[in-house]
N, C-alpha and C. Protein backbone atom coordinates (compact mmCIF):
# COMPACT_ATOMS: atom_id res chain seq x y z
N UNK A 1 51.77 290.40 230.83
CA UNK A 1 51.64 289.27 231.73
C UNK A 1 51.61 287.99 230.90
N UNK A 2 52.81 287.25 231.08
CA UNK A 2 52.87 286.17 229.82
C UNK A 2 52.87 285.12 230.85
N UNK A 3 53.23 284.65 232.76
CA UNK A 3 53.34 283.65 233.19
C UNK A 3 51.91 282.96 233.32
N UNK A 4 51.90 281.70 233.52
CA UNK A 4 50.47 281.04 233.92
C UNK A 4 49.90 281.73 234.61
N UNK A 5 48.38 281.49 234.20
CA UNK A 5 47.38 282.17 235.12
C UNK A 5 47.17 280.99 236.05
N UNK A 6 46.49 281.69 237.33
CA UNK A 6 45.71 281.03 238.59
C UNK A 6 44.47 280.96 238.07
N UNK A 7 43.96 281.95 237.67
CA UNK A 7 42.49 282.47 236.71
C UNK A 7 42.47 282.58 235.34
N UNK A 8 41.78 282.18 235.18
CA UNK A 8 41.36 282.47 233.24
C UNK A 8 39.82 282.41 233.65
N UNK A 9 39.03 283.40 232.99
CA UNK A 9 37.75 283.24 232.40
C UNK A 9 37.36 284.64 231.35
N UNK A 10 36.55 284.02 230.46
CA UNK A 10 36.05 284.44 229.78
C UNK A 10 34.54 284.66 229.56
N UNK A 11 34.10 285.96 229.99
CA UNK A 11 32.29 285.67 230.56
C UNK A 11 31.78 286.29 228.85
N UNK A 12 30.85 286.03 228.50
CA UNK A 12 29.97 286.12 227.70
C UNK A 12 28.37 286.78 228.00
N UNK A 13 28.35 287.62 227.09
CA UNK A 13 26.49 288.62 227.78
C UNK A 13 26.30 289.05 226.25
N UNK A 14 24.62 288.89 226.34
CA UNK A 14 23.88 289.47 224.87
C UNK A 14 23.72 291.01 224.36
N UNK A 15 25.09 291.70 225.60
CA UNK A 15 25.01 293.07 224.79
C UNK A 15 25.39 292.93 223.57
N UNK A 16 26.29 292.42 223.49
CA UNK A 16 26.82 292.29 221.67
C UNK A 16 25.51 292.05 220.77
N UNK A 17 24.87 291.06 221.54
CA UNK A 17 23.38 291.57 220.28
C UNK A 17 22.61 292.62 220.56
N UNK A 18 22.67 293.06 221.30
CA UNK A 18 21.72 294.14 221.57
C UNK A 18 22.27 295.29 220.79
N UNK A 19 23.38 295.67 220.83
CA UNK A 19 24.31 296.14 220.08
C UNK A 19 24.11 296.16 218.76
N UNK A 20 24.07 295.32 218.09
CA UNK A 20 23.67 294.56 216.61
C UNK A 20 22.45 294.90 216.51
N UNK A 21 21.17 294.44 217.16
CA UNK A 21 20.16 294.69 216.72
C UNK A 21 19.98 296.24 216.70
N UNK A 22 20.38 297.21 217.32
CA UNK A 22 20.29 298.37 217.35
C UNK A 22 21.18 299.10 215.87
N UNK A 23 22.60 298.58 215.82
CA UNK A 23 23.02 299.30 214.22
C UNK A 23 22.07 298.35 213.29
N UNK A 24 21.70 297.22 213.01
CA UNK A 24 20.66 296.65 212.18
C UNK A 24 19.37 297.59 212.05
N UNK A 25 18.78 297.79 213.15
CA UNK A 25 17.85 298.80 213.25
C UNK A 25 18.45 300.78 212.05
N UNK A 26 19.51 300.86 213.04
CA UNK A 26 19.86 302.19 212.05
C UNK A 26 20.09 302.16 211.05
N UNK A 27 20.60 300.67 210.14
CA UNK A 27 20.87 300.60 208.91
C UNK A 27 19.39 300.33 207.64
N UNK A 28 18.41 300.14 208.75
CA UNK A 28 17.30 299.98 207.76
C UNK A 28 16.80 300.94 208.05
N UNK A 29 16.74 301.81 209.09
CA UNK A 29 15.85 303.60 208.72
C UNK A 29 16.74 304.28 207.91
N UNK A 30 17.99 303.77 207.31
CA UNK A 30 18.85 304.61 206.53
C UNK A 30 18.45 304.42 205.19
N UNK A 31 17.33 303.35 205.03
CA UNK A 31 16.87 302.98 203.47
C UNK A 31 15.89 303.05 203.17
N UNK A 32 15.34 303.76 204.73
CA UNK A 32 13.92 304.07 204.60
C UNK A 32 13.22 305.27 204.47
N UNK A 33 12.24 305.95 204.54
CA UNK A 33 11.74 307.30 204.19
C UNK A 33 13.20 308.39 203.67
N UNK A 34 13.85 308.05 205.26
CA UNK A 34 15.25 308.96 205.12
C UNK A 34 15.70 308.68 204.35
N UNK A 35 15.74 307.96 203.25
CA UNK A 35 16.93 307.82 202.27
C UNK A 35 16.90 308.46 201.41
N UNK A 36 15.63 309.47 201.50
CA UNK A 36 15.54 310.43 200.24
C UNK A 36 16.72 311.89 201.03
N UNK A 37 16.82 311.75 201.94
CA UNK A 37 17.79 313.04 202.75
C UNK A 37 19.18 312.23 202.75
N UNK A 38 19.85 312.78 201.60
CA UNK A 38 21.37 311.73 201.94
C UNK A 38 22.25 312.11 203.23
N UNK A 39 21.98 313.34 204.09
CA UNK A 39 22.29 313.76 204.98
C UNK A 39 22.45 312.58 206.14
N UNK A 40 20.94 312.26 206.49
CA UNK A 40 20.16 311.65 207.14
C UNK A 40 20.51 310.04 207.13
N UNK A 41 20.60 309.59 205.71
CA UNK A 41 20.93 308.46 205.63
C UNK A 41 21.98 308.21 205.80
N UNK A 42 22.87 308.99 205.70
CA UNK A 42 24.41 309.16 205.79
C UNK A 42 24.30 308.65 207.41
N UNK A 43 24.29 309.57 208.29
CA UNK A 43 24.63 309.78 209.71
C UNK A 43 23.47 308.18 209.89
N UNK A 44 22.55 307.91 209.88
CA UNK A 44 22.26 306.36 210.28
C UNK A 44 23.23 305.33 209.68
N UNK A 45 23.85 305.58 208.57
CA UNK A 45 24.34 304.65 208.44
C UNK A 45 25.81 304.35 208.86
N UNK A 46 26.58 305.70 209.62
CA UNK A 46 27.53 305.63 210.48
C UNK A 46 26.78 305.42 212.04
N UNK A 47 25.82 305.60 212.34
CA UNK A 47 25.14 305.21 213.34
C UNK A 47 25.66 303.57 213.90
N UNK A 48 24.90 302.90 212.78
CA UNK A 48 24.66 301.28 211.98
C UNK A 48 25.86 300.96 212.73
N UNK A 49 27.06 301.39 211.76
CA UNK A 49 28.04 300.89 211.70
C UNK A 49 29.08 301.27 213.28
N UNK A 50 28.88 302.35 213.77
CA UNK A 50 29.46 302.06 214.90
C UNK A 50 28.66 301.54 216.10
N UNK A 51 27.38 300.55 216.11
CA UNK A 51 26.84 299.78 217.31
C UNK A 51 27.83 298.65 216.73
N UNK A 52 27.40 298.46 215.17
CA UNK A 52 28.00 297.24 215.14
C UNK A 52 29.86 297.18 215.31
N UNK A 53 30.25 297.51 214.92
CA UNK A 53 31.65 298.13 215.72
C UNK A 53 31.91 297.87 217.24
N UNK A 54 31.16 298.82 218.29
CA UNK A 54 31.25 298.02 219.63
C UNK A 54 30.09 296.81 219.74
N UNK A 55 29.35 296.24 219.26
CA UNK A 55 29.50 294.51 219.53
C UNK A 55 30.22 293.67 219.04
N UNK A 56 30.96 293.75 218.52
CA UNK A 56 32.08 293.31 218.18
C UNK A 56 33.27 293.51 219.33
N UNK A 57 33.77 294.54 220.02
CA UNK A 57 34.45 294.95 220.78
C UNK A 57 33.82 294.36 222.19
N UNK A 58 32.68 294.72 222.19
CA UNK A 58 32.16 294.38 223.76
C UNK A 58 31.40 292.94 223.51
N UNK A 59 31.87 291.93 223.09
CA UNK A 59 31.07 290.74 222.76
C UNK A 59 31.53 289.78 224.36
N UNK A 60 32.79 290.02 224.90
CA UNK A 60 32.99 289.27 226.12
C UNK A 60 34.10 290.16 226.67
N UNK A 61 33.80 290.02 228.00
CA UNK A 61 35.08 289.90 228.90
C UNK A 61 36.30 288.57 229.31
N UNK A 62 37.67 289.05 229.32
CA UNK A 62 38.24 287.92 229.44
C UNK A 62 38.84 288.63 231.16
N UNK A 63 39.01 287.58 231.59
CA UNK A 63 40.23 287.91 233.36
C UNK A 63 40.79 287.15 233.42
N UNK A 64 41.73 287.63 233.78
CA UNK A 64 43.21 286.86 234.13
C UNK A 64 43.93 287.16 235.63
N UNK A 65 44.05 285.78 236.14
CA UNK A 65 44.95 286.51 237.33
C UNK A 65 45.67 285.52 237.24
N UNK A 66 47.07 286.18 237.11
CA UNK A 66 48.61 285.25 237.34
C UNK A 66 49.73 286.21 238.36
N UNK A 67 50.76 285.03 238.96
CA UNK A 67 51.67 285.68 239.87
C UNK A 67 51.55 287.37 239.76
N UNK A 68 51.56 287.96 238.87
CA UNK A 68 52.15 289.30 239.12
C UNK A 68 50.88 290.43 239.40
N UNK A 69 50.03 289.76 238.77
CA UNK A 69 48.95 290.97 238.59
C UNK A 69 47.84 290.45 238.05
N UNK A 70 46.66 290.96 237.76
CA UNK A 70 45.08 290.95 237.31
C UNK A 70 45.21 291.48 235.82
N UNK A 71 44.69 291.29 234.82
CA UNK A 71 44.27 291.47 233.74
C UNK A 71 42.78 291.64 233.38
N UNK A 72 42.19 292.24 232.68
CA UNK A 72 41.26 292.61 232.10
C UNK A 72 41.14 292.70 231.09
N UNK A 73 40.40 292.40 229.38
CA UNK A 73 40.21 292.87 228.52
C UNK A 73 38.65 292.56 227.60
N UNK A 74 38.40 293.48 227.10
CA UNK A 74 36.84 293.06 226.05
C UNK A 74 37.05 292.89 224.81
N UNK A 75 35.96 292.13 224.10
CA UNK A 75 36.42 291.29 223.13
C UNK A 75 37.28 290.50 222.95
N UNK A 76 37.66 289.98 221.11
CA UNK A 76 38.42 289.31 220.97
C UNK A 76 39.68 289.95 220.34
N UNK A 77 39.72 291.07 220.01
CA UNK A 77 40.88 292.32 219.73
C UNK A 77 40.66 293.55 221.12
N UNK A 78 41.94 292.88 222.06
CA UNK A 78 42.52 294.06 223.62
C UNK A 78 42.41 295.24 223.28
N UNK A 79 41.32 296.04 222.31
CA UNK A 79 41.43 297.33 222.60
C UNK A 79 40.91 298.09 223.63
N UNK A 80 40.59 297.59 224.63
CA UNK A 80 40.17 297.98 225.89
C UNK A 80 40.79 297.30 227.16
N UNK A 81 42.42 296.99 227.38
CA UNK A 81 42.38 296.13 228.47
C UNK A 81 43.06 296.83 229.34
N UNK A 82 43.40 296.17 230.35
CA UNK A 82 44.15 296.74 231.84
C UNK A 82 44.53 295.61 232.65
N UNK A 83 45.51 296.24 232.72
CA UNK A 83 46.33 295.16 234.33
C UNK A 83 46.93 295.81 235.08
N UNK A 84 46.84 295.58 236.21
CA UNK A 84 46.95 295.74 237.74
C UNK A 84 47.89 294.92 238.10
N UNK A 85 48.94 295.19 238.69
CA UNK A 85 50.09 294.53 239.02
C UNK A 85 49.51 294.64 240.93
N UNK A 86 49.88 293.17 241.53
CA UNK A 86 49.18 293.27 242.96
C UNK A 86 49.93 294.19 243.74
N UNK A 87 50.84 295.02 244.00
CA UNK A 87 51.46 295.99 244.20
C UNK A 87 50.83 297.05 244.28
N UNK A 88 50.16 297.38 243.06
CA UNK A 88 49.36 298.47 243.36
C UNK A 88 47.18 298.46 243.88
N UNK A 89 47.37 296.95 244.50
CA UNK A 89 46.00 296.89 244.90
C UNK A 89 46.15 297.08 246.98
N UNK A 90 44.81 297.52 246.85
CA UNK A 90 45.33 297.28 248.68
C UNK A 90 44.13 296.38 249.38
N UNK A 91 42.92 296.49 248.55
CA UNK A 91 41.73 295.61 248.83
C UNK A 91 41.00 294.90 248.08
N UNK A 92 40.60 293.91 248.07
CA UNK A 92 39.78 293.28 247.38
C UNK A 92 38.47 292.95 248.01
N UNK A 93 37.12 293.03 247.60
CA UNK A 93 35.93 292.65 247.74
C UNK A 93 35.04 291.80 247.21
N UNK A 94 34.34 291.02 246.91
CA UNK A 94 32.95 290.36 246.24
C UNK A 94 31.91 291.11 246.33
N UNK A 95 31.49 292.12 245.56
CA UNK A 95 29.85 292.82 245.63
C UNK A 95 28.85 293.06 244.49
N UNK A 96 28.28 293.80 244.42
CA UNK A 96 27.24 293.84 243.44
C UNK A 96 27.52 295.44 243.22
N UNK A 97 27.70 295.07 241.40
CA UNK A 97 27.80 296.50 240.94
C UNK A 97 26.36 297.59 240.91
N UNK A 98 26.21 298.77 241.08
CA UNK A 98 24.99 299.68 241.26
C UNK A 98 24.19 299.71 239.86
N UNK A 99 23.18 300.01 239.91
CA UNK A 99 22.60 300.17 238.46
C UNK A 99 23.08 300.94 237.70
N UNK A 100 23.62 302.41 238.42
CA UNK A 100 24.14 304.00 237.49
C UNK A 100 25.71 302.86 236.81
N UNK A 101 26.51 302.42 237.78
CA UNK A 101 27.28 301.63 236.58
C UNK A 101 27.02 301.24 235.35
N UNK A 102 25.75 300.56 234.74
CA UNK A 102 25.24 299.95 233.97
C UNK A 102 26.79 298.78 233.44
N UNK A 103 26.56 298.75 232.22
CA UNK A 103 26.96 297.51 231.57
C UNK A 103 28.23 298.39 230.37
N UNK A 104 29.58 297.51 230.34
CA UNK A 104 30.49 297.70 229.96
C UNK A 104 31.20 298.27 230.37
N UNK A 105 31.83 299.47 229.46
CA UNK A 105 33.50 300.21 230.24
C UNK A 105 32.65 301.47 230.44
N UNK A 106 32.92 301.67 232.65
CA UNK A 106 32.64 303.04 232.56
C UNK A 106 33.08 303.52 233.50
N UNK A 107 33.36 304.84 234.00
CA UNK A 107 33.86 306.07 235.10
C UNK A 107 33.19 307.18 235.74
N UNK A 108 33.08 306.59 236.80
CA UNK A 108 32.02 308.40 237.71
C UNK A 108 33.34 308.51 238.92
N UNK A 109 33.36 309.63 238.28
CA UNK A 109 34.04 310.23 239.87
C UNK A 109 33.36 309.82 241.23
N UNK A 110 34.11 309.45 241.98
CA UNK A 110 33.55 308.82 243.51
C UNK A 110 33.41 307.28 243.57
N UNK A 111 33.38 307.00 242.24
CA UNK A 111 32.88 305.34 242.61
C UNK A 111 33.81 304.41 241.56
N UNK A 112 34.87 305.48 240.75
CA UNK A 112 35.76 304.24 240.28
C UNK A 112 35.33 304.00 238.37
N UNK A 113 36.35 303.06 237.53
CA UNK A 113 35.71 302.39 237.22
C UNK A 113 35.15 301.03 237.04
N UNK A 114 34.32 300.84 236.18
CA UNK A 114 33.39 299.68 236.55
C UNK A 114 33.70 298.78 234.89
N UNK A 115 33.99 297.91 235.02
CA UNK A 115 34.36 296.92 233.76
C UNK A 115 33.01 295.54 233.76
N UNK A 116 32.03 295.66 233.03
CA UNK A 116 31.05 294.90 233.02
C UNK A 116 30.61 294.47 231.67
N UNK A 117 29.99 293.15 231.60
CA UNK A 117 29.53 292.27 230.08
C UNK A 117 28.55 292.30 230.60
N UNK A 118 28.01 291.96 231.51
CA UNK A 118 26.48 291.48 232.20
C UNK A 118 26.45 291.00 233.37
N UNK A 119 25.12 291.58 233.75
CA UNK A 119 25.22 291.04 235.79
C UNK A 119 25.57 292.41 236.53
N UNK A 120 25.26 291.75 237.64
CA UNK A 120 25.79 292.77 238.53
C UNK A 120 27.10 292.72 239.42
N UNK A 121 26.93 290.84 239.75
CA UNK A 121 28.04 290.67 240.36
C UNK A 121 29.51 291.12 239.76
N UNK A 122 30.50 291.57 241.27
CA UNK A 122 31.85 292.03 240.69
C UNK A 122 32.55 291.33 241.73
N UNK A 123 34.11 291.91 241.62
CA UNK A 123 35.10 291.98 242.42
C UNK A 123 35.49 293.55 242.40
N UNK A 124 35.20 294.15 243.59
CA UNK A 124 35.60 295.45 243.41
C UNK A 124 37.49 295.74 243.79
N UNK A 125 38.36 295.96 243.59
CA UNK A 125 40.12 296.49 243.37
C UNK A 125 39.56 297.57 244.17
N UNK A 126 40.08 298.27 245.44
CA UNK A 126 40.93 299.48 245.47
C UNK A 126 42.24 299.50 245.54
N UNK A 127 42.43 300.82 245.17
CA UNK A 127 44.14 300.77 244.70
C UNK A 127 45.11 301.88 245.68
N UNK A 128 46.12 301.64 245.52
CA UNK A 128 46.89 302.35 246.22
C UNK A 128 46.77 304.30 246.11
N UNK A 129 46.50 304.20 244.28
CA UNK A 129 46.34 305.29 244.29
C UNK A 129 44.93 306.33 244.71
N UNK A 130 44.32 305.26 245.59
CA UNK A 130 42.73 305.80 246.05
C UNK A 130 41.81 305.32 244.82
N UNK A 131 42.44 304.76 243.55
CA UNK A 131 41.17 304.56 242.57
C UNK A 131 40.53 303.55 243.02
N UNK A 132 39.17 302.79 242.16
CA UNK A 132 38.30 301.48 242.51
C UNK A 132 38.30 301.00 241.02
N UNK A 133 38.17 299.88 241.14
CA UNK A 133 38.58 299.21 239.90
C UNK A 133 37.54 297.97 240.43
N UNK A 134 35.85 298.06 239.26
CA UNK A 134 34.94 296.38 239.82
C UNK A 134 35.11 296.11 238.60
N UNK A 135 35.20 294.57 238.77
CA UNK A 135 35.44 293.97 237.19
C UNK A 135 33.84 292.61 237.11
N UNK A 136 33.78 292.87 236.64
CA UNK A 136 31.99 292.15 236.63
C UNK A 136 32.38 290.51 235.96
N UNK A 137 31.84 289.70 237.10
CA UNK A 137 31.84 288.37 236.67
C UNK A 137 30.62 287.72 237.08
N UNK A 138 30.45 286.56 236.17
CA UNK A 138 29.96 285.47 236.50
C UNK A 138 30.45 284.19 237.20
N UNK A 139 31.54 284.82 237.27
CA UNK A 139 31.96 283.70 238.60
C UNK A 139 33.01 284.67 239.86
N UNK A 140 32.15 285.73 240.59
CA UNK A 140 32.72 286.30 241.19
C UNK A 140 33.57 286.05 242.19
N UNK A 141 32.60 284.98 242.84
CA UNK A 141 33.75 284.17 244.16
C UNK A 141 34.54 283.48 244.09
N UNK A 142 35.13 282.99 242.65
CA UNK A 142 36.02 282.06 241.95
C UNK A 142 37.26 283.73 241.84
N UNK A 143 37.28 284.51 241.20
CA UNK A 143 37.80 285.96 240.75
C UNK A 143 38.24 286.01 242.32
N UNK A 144 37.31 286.33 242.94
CA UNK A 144 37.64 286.64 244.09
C UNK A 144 38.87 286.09 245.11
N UNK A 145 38.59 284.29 245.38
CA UNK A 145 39.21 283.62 245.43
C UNK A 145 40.77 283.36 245.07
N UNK A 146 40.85 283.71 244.09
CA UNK A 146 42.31 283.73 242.95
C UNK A 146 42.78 284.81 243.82
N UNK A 147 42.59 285.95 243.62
CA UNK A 147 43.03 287.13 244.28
C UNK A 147 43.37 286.97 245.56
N UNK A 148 42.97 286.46 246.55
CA UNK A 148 43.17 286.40 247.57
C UNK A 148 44.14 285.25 247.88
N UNK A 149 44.02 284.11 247.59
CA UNK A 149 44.66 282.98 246.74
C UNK A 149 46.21 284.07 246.98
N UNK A 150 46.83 284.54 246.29
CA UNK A 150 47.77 285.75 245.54
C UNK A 150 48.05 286.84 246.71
N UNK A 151 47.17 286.38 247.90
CA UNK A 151 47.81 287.25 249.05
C UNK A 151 47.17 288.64 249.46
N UNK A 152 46.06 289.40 248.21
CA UNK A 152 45.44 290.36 248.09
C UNK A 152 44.52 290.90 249.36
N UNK A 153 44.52 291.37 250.30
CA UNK A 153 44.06 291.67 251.32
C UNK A 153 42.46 291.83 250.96
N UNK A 154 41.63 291.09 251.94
CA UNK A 154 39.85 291.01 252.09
C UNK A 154 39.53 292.36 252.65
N UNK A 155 38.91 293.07 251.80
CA UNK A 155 38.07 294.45 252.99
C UNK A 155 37.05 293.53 254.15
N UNK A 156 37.25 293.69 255.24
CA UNK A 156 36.24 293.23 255.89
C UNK A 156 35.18 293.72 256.08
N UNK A 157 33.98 292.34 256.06
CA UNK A 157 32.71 292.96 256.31
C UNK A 157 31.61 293.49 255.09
N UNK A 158 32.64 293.56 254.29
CA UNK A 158 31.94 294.00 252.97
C UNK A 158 31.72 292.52 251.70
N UNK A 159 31.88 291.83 251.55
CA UNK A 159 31.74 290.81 250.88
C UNK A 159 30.19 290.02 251.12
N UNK A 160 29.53 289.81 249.80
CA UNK A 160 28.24 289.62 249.70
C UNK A 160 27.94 287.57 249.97
C-alpha cells in the first residue's frame, strides 16, 4: 500500500519498558548466585535478551488506512504487519477489547485476532472469510471514522 493515507497513526504504550525492565531483570539474576551454574546463567541470559528483543519489536503500533485497504504494523522494523484490502472486510465496529486479549499480537479461536500496544479501546474488522481482526487504538473513533469514511459498512448497534 504505497497511495496516500486517509489515516496515519502511530500509538505508543510502556510495554516496551515493561519488556526491558523484565530482560534487565533476567540479565542481572544471570550474574547473580546463578552464575556459578553456567547452565542457568546461560538460559537467563537468552531470557534477557529475548524481552529485550520484543520491546524493541512491540515499542508502537503504526495504522494506516488508504484507498485500498487498512494496514497494521509493530515497531519500527514490519516484522509483524498486515493489510486488509476493503474487499475483504464486511464490518466495522468501535469497542473495547476483553481482558483474555491482553496486550499485543494475539489469537483465540472464536474471537479473532487482537492487535494491541495499550488500552482497551479497538476497531474490531470482520472479514469475509468469517475471521475478526481488533486493532487497538488510542484514537479509536478517528480509525473508525477513516474506515467508514472508505465506505466500510457499520455493524449496527454495537459501537461504544
Amino acid at each position: 500500500m504505497n497511495e496516500p493515507a486517509d489515516y496515519a497513526h502511530t500509538q505508543r504504550g510502556p510495554i516496551g519498558l515493561l519488556l526491558v525492565g523484565l530482560g534487565m531483570t533476567f540479565g542481572a539474576l544471570s550474574i547473580g548466585p546463578n552464575g556459578e551454574e553456567p547452565l542457568v546463567a546461560m538460559l537467563l541470559l537468552v531470557l534477557a535478551a529475548l524481552f529485550v528483543m520484543l520491546a524493541f519489536m512491540f515499542q508502537s503500533l503504526f495504522v494506516r488506512v488508504s484507498a485500498t485497504g487498512i494496514e497494521a504494523r509493530f515497531g519500527p522494523v514490519a516484522i509483524f504487519q498486515r493489510c486488509v484490502s476493503f474487499d475483504q472486510v464486511t464490518t466495522v465496529v468501535r469497542t473495547k477489547s476483553a481482558l483474555i486479549d491482553g496486550l499485543g499480537l494475539h489469537y483465540f479461536p472464536g474471537r479473532g485476532w487482537t492487535w494491541n500496544i495499550w488500552g482497551r479501546d479497538c476497531v474490531e474488522l470482520k472479514l469475509h472469510d468469517g475471521g475478526i481482526w481488533r486493532i487497538g487504538s488510542d484514537e479509536a473513533a478517528l480509525l473508525e471514522a477513516a474506515l467508514l469514511g472508505r465506505g466500510v459498512a457499520h455493524e449496527v448497534g454495537s459501537s461504544t
